[in-house]
C-alpha atoms as a PDB file:
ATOM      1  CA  UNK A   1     -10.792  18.190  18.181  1.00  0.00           C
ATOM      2  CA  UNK A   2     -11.413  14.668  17.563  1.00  0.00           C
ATOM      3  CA  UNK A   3      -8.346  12.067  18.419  1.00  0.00           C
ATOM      4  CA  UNK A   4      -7.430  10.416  15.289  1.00  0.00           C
ATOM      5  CA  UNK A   5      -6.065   6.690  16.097  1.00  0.00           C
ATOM      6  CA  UNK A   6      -2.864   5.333  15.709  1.00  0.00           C
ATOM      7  CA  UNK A   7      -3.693   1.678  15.502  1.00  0.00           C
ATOM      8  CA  UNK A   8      -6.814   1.008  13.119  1.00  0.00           C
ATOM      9  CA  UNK A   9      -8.687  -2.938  12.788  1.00  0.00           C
ATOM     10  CA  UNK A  10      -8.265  -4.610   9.543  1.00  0.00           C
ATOM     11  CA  UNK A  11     -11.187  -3.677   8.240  1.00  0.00           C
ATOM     12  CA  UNK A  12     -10.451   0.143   8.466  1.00  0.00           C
ATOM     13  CA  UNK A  13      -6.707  -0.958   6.498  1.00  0.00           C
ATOM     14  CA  UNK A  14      -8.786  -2.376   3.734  1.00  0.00           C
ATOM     15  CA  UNK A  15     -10.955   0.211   3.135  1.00  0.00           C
ATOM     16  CA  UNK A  16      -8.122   2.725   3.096  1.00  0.00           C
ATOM     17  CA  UNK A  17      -6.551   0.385   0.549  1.00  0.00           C
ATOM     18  CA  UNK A  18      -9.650   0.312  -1.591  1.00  0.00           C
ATOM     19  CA  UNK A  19     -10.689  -3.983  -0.860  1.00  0.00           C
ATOM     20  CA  UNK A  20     -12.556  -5.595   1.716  1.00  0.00           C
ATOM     21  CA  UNK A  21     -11.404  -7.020   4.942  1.00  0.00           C
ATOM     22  CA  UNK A  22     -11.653 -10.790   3.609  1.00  0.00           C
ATOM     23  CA  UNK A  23      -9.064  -9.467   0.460  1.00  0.00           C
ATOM     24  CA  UNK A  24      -6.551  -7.695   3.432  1.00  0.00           C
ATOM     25  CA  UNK A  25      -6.491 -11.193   5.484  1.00  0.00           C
ATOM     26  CA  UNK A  26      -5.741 -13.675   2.398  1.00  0.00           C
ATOM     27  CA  UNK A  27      -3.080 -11.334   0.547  1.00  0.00           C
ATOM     28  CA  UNK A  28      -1.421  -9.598   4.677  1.00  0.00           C
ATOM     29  CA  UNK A  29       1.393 -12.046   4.273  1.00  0.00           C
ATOM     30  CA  UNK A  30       2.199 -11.513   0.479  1.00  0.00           C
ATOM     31  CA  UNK A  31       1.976  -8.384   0.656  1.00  0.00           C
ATOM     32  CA  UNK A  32       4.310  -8.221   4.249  1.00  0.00           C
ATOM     33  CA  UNK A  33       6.862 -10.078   2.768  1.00  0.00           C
ATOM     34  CA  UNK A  34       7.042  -9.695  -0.902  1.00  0.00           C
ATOM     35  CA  UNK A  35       6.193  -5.515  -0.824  1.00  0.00           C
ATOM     36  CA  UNK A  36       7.469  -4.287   2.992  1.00  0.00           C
ATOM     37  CA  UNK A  37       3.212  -3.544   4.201  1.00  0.00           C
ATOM     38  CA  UNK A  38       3.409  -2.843   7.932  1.00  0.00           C
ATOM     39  CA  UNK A  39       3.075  -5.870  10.461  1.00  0.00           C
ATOM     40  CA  UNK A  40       0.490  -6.199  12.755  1.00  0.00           C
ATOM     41  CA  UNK A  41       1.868  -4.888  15.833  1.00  0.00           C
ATOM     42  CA  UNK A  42       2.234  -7.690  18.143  1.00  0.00           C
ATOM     43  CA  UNK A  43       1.723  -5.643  21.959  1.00  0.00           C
ATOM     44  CA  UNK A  44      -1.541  -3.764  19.772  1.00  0.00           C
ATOM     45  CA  UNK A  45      -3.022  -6.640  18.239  1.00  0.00           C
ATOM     46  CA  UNK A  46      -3.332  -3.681  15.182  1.00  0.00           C
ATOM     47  CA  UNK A  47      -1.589  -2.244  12.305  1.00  0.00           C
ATOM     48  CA  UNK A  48      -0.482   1.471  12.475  1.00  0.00           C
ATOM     49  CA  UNK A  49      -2.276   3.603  10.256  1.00  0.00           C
ATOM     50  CA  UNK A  50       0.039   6.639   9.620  1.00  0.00           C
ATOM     51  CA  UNK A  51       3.366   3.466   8.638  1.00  0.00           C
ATOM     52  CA  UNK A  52       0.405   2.124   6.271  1.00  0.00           C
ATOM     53  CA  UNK A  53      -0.398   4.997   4.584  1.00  0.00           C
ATOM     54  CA  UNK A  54       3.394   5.916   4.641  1.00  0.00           C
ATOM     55  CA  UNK A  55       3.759   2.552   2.729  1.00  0.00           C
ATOM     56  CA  UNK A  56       1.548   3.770   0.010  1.00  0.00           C
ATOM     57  CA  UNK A  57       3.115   6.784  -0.237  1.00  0.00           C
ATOM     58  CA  UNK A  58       6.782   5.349  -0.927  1.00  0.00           C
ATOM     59  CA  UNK A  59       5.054   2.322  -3.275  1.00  0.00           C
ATOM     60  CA  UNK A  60       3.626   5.105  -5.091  1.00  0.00           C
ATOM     61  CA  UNK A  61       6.668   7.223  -6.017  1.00  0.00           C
ATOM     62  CA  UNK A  62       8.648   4.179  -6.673  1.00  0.00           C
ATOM     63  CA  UNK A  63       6.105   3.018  -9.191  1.00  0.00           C
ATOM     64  CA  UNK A  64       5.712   6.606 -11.100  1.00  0.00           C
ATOM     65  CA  UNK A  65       9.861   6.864 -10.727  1.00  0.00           C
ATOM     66  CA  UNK A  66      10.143   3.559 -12.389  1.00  0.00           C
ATOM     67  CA  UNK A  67       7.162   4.383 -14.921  1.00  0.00           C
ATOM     68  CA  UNK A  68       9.216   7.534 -15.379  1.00  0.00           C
ATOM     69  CA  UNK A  69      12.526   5.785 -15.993  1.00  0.00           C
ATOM     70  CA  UNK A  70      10.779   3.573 -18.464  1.00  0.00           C
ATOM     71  CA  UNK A  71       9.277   6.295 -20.605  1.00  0.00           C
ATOM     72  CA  UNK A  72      12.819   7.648 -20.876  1.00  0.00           C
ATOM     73  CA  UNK A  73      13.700   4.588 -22.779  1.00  0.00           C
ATOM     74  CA  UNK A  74      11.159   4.041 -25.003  1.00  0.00           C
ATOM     75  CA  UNK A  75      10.554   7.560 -26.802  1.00  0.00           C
ATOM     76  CA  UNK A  76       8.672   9.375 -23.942  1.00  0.00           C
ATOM     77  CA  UNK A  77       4.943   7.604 -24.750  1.00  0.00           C
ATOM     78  CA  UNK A  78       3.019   4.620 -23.076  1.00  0.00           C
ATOM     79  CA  UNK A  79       1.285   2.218 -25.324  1.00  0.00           C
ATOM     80  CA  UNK A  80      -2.428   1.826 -23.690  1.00  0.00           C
ATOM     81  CA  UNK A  81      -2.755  -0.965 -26.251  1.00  0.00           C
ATOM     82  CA  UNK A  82      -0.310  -3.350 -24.940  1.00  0.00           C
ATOM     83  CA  UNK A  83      -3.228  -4.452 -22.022  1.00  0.00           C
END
């Protein structure tokens, strides 16, 4: 059975978040402090991969609970044309 890692390099966070490396190192510290994305652990040197894709997870359901709550107020429907 092959031993999935905790602690994966940057460019292995990007790629699970569907960017490049470059795109994870200039938006890590917006995204750390404005949306709650796991530090890099300092004693690692890495981020943790299950709290990342735990962070997606929550983001996620927030976003379709708040979608959800939104669509309550206006009449059930999304207007596709507004974008």
């Amino acid at each position: 059975m092959p031993v999935q890692q905790l602690f994966v390099k940057e460019s292995d966070i990007a790629k699970m978040l569907g960017h490049d490396v470059k795109w994870l190192r200039s938006n890590s510290e917006t995204l750390e402090r404005q949306y709650g994305f796991p530090k890099i652990d300092p004693a690692i040197g890495m981020r943790h991969r299950e709290a990342v894709e735990e962070w997606a997870r929550e983001r996620n359901a927030r976003t379709a609970k708040a979608r959800s709550e939104r669509l309550k107020e206006t009449n059930h429907t999304e207007n596709h044309d507004a974008f």
